[in-house]
C-alpha atoms as a PDB file:
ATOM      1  CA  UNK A   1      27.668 104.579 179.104  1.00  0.00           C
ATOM      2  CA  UNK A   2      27.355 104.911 175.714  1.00  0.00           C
ATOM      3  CA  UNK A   3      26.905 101.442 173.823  1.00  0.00           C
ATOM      4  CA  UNK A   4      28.627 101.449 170.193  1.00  0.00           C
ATOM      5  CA  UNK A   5      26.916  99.647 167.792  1.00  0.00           C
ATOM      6  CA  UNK A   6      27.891  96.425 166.032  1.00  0.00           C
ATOM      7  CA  UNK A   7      28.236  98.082 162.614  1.00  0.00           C
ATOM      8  CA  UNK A   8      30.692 100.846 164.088  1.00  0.00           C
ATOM      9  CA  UNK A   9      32.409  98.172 166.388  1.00  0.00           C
ATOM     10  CA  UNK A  10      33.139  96.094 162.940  1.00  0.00           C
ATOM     11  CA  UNK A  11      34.321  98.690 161.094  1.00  0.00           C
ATOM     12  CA  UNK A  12      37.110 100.328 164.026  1.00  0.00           C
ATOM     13  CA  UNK A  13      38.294  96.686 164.093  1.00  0.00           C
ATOM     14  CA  UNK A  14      38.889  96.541 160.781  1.00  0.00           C
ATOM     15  CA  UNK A  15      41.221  99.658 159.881  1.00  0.00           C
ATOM     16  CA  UNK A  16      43.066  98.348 163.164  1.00  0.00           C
ATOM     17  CA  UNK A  17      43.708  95.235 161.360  1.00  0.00           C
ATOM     18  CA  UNK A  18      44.827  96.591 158.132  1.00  0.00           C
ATOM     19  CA  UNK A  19      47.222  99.164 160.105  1.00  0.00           C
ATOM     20  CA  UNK A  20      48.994  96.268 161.830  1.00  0.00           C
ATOM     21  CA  UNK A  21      49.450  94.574 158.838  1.00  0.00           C
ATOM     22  CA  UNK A  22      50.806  97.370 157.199  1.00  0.00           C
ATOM     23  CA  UNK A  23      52.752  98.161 159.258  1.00  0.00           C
ATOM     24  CA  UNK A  24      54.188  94.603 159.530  1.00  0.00           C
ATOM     25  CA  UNK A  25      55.235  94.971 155.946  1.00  0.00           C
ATOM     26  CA  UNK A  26      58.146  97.569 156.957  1.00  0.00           C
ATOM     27  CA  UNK A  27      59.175  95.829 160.119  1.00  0.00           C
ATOM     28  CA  UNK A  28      61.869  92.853 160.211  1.00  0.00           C
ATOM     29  CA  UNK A  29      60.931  89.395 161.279  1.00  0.00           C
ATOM     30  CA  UNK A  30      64.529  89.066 162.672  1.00  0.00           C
ATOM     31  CA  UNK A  31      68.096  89.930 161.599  1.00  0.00           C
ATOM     32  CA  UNK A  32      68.926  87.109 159.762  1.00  0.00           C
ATOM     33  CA  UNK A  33      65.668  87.814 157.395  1.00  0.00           C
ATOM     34  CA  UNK A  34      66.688  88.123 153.669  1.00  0.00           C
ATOM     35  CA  UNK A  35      65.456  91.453 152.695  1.00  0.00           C
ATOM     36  CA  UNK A  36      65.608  93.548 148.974  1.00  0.00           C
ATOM     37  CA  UNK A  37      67.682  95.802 150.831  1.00  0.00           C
ATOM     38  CA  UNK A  38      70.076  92.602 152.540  1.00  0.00           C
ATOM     39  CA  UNK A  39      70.380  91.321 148.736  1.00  0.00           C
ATOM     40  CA  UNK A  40      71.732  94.544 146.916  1.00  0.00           C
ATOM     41  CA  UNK A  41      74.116  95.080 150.000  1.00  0.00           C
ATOM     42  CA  UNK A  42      75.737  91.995 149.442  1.00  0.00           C
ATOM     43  CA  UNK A  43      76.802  92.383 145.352  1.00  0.00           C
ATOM     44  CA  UNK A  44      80.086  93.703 144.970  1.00  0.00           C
ATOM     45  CA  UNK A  45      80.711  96.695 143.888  1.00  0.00           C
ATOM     46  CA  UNK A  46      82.489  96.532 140.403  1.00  0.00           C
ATOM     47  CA  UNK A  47      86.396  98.205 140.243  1.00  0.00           C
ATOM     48  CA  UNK A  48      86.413  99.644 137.130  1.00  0.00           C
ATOM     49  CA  UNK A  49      89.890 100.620 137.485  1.00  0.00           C
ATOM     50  CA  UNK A  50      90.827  97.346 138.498  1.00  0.00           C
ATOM     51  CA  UNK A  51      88.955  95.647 135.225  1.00  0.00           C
ATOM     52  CA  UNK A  52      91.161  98.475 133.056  1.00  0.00           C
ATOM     53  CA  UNK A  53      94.264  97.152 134.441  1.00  0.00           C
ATOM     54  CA  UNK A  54      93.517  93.601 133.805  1.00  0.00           C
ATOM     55  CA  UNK A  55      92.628  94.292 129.982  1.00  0.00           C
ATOM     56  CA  UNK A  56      89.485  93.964 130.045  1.00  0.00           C
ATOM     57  CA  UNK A  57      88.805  97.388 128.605  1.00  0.00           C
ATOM     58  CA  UNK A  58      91.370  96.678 125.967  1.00  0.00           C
ATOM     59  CA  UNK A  59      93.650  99.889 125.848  1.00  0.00           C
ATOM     60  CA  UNK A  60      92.022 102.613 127.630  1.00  0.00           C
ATOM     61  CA  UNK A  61      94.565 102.720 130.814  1.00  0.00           C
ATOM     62  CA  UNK A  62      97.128 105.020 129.978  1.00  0.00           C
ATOM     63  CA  UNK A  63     100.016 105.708 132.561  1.00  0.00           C
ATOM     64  CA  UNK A  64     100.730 109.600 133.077  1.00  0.00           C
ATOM     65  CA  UNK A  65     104.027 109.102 130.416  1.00  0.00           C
ATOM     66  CA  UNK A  66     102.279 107.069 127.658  1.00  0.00           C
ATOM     67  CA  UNK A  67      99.527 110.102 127.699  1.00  0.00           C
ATOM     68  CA  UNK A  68     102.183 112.673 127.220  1.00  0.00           C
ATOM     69  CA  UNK A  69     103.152 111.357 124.619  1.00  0.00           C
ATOM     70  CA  UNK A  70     101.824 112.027 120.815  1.00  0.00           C
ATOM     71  CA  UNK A  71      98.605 110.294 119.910  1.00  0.00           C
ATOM     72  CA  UNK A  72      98.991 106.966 118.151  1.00  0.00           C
ATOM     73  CA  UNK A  73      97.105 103.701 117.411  1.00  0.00           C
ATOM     74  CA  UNK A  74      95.485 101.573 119.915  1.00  0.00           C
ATOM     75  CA  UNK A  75      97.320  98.724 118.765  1.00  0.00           C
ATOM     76  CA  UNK A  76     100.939  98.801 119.040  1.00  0.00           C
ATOM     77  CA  UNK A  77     102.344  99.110 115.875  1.00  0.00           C
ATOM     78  CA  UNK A  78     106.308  99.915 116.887  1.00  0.00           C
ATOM     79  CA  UNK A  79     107.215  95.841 116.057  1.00  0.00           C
ATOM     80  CA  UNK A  80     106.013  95.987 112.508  1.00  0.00           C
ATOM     81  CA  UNK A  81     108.744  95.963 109.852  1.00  0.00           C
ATOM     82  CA  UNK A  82     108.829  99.264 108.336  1.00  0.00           C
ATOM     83  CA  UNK A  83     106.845  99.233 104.388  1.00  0.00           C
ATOM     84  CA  UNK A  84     110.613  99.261 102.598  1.00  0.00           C
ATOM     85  CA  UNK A  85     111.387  96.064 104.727  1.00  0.00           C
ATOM     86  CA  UNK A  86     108.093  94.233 104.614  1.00  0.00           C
ATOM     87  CA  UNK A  87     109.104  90.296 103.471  1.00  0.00           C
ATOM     88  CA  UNK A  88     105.793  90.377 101.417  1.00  0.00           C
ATOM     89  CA  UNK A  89     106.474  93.358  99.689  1.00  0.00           C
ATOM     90  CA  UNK A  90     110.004  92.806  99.371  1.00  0.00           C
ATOM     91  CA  UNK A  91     109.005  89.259  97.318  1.00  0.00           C
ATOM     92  CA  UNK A  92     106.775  91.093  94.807  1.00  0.00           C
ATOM     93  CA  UNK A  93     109.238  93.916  94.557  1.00  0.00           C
ATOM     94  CA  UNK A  94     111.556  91.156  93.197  1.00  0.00           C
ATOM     95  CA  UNK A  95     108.875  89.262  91.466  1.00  0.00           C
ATOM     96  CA  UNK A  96     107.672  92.403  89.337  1.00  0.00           C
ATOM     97  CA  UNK A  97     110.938  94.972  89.727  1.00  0.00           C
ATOM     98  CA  UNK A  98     111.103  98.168  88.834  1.00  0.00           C
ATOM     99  CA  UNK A  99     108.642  99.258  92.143  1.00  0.00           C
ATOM    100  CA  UNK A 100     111.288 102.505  93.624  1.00  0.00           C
ATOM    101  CA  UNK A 101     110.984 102.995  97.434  1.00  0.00           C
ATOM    102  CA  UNK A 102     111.612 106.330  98.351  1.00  0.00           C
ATOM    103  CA  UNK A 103     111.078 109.354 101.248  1.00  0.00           C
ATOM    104  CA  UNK A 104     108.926 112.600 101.327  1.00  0.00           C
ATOM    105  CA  UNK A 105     111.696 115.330 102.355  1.00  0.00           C
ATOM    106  CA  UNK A 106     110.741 118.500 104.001  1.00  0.00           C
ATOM    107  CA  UNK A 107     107.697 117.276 106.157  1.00  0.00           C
ATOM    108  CA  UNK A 108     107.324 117.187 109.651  1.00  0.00           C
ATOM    109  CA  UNK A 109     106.239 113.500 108.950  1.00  0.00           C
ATOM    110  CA  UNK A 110     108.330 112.307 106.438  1.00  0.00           C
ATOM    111  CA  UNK A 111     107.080 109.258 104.816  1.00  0.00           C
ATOM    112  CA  UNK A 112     108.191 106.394 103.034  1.00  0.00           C
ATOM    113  CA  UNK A 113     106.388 105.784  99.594  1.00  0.00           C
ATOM    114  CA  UNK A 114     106.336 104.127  96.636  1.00  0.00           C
ATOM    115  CA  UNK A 115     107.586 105.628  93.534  1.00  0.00           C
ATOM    116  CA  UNK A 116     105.205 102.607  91.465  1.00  0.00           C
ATOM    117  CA  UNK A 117     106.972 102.444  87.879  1.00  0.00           C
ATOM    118  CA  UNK A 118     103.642 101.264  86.975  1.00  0.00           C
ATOM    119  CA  UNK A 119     105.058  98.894  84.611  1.00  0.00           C
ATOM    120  CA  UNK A 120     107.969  96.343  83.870  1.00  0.00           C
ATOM    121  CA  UNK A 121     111.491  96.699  83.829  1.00  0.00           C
ATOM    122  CA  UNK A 122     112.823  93.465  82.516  1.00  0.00           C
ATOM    123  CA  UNK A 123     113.537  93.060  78.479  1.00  0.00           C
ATOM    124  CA  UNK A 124     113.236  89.296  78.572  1.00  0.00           C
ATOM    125  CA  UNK A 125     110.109  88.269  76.913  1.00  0.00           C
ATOM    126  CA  UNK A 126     109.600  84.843  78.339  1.00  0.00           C
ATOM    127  CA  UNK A 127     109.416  86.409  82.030  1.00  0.00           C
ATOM    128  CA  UNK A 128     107.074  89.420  80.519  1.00  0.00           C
ATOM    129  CA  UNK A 129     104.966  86.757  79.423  1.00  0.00           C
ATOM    130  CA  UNK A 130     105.105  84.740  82.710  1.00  0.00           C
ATOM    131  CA  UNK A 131     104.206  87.691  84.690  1.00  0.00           C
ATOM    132  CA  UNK A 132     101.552  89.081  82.788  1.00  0.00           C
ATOM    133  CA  UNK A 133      99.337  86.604  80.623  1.00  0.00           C
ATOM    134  CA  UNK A 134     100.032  83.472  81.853  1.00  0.00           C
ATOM    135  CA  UNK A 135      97.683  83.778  84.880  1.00  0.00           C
ATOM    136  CA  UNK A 136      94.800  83.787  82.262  1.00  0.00           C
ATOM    137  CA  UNK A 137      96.328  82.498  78.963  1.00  0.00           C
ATOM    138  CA  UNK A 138      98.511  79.737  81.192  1.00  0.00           C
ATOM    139  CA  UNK A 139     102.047  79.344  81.168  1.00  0.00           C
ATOM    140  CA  UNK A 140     102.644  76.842  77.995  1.00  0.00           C
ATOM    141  CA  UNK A 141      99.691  79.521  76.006  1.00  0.00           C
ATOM    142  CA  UNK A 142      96.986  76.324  75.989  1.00  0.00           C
ATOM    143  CA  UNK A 143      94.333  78.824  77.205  1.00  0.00           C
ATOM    144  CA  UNK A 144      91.183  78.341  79.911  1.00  0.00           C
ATOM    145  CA  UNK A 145      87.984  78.309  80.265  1.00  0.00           C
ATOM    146  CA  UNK A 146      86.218  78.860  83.821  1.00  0.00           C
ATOM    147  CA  UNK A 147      84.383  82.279  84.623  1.00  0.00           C
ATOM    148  CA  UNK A 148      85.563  83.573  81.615  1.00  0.00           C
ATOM    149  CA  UNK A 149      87.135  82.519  78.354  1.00  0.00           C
ATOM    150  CA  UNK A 150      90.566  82.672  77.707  1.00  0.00           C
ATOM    151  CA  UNK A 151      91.887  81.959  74.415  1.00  0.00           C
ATOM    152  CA  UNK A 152      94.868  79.589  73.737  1.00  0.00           C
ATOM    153  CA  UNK A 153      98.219  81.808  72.262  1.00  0.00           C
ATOM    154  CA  UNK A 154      99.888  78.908  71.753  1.00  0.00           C
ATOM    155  CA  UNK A 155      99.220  77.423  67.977  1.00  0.00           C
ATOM    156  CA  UNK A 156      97.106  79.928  67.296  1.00  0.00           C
ATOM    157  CA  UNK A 157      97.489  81.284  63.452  1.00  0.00           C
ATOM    158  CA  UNK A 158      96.365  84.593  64.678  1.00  0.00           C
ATOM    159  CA  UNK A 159      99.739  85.099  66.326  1.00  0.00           C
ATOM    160  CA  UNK A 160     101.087  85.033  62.616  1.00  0.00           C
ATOM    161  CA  UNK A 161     100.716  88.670  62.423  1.00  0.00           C
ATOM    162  CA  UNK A 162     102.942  90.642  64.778  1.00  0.00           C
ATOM    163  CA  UNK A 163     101.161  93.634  64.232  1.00  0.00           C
ATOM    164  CA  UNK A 164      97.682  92.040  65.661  1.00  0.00           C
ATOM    165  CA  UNK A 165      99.746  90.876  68.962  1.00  0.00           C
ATOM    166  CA  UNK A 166     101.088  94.370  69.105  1.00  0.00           C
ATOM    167  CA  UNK A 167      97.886  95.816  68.884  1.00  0.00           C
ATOM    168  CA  UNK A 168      96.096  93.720  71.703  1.00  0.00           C
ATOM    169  CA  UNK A 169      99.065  94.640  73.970  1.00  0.00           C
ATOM    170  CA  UNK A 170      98.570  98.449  72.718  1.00  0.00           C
ATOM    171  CA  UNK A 171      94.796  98.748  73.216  1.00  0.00           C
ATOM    172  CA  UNK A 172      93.435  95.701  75.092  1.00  0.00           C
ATOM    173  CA  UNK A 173      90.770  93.246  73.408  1.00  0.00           C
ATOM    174  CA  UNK A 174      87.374  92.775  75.535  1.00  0.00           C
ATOM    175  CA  UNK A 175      88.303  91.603  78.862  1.00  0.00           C
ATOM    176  CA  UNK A 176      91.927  92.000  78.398  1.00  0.00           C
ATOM    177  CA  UNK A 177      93.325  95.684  80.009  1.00  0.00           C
ATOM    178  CA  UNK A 178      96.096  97.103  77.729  1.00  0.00           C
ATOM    179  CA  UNK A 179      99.758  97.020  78.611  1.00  0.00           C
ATOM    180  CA  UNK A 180     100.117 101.080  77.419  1.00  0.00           C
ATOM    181  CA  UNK A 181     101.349 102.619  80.289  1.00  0.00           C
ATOM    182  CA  UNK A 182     102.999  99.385  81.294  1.00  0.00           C
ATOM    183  CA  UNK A 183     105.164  98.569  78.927  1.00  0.00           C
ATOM    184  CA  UNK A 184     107.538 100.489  76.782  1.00  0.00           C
ATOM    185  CA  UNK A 185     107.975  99.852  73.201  1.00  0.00           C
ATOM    186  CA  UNK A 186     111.392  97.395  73.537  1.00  0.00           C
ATOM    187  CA  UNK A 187     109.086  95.221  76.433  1.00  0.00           C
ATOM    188  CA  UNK A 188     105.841  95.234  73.739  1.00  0.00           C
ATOM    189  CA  UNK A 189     108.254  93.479  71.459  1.00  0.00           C
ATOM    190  CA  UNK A 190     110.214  91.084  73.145  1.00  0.00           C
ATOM    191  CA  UNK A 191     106.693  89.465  75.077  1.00  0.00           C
ATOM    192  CA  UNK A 192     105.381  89.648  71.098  1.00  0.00           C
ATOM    193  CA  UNK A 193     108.334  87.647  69.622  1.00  0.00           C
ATOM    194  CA  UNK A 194     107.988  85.273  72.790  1.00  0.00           C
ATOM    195  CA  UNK A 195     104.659  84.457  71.203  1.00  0.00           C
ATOM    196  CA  UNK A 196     105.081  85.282  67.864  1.00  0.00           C
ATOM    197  CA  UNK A 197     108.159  82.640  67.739  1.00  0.00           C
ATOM    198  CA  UNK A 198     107.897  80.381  71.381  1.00  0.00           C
ATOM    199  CA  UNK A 199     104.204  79.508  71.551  1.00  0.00           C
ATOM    200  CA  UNK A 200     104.080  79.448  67.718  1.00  0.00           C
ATOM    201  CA  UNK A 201     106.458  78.707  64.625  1.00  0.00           C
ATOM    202  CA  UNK A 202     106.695  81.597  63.176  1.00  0.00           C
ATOM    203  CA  UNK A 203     110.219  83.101  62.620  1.00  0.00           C
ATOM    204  CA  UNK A 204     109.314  86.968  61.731  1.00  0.00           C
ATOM    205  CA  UNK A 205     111.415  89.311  64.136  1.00  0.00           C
ATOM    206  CA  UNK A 206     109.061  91.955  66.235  1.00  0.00           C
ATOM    207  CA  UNK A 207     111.067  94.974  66.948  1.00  0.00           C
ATOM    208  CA  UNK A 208     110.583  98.034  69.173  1.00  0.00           C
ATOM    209  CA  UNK A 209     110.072 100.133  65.747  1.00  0.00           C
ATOM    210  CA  UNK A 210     107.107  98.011  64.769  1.00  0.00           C
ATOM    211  CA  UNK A 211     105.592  98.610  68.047  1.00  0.00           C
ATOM    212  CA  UNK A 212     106.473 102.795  67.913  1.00  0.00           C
ATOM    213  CA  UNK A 213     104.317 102.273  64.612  1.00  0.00           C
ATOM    214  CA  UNK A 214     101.482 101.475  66.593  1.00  0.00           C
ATOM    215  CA  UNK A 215     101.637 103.275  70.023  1.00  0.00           C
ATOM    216  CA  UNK A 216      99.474 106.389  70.256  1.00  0.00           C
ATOM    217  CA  UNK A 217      99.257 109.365  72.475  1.00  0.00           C
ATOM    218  CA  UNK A 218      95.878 108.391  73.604  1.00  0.00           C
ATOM    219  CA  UNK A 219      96.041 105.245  75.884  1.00  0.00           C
ATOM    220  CA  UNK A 220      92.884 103.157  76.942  1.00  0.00           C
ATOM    221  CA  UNK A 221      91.115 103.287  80.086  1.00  0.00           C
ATOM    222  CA  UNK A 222      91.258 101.364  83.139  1.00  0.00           C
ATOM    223  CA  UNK A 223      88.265  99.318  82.606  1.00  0.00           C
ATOM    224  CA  UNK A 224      88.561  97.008  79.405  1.00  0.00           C
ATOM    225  CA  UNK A 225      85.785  97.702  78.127  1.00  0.00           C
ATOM    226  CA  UNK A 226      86.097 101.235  77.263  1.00  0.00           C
END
């Protein structure tokens, strides 16, 4: 009989070793052992259908009818007051006039739009005034001064001249915009005699003439500056 040497003995005892414990790796220690494989088994497997009918994917679940029908916003818009009937509108419509509401005919998608006036429609000075200079002038003409500086109308003895009111109105003066395309010539004059004779004492009488005087073809810009 052959006699193996202690070296080679060592060394086959060895790799038998390491096999068994490899091999151990891959085998259970029992069925109630807690395994990768035992732990993703048990999460639950996530309905997504289930979490788009409870909302939680907002509105992509559509029902077979709601798909045939035409394409429209996410949000459901089919409460809202129409833009005619909207309260807040409706308030500044009243507050400002002269804004026209009417409908695009001949379209597919006829839509209601705003014919904007872009201007006033009331003749009564002391409203004119109200709704256009006392937000920076104030309402009794005293004037502010904050982020910017606006000069009192009231007792002011540069509202002795009609014509220089007019003018501002006409053209604008620095950060003022110009009332051009926003008022007509009758409006210029009665919000000119409301400071020319309310804010101030002086009794000259500002018709729509001497503002037709002063209007020309070519009205300012948008910005005030220009």
């Amino acid at each position: 009989m052959k006699i193996m040497k202690p070296k080679a003995l060592a060394m086959i005892l060895l790799s038998a070793s390491a096999a068994a414990a490899l091999s151990g790796c891959s085998q259970h220690a029992g069925d109630d052992a807690e395994t990768i494989g035992s732990k993703q088994a048990a999460v639950k497997v996530t309905d997504n259908q289930e979490s788009r009918n409870t909302g939680a994917w907002g509105g992509v679940y559509m029902s077979r009818d709601e798909l045939a029908e035409p394409a429209t916003n996410i949000v459901d818009v089919s409460s809202l007051p129409t833009v005619a009937n909207d309260p807040s509108l409706v308030k500044w419509q009243e507050k400002f006039e002269g804004t026209e509401v009417k409908t695009r005919e001949g379209s597919a998608n006829a839509q209601t739009e705003f014919e904007n006036t872009n201007g006033f429609v009331t003749t009564d000075g002391e409203k004119l005034y109200h709704d256009s200079c006392a937000a920076c002038h104030m309402h009794k003409g005293e004037g502010a001064e904050g982020a910017g500086y606006y000069p009192p109308l009231a007792n002011n003895s540069k509202m002795q001249s009609k014509y220089y009111v007019i003018g501002i109105l006409i053209n604008g003066f620095r950060g003022m915009p110009s009332f051009h395309t926003m008022m007509n010539d009758e409006q210029m004059a009665a919000v000119t005699q409301y400071v020319h004779s309310e804010l101030n004492d002086f009794t000259d009488t500002v018709t729509a003439a001497d503002v037709a005087q002063l209007r020309h073809a070519n009205p300012p810009g948008a910005d005030p500056s220009e």
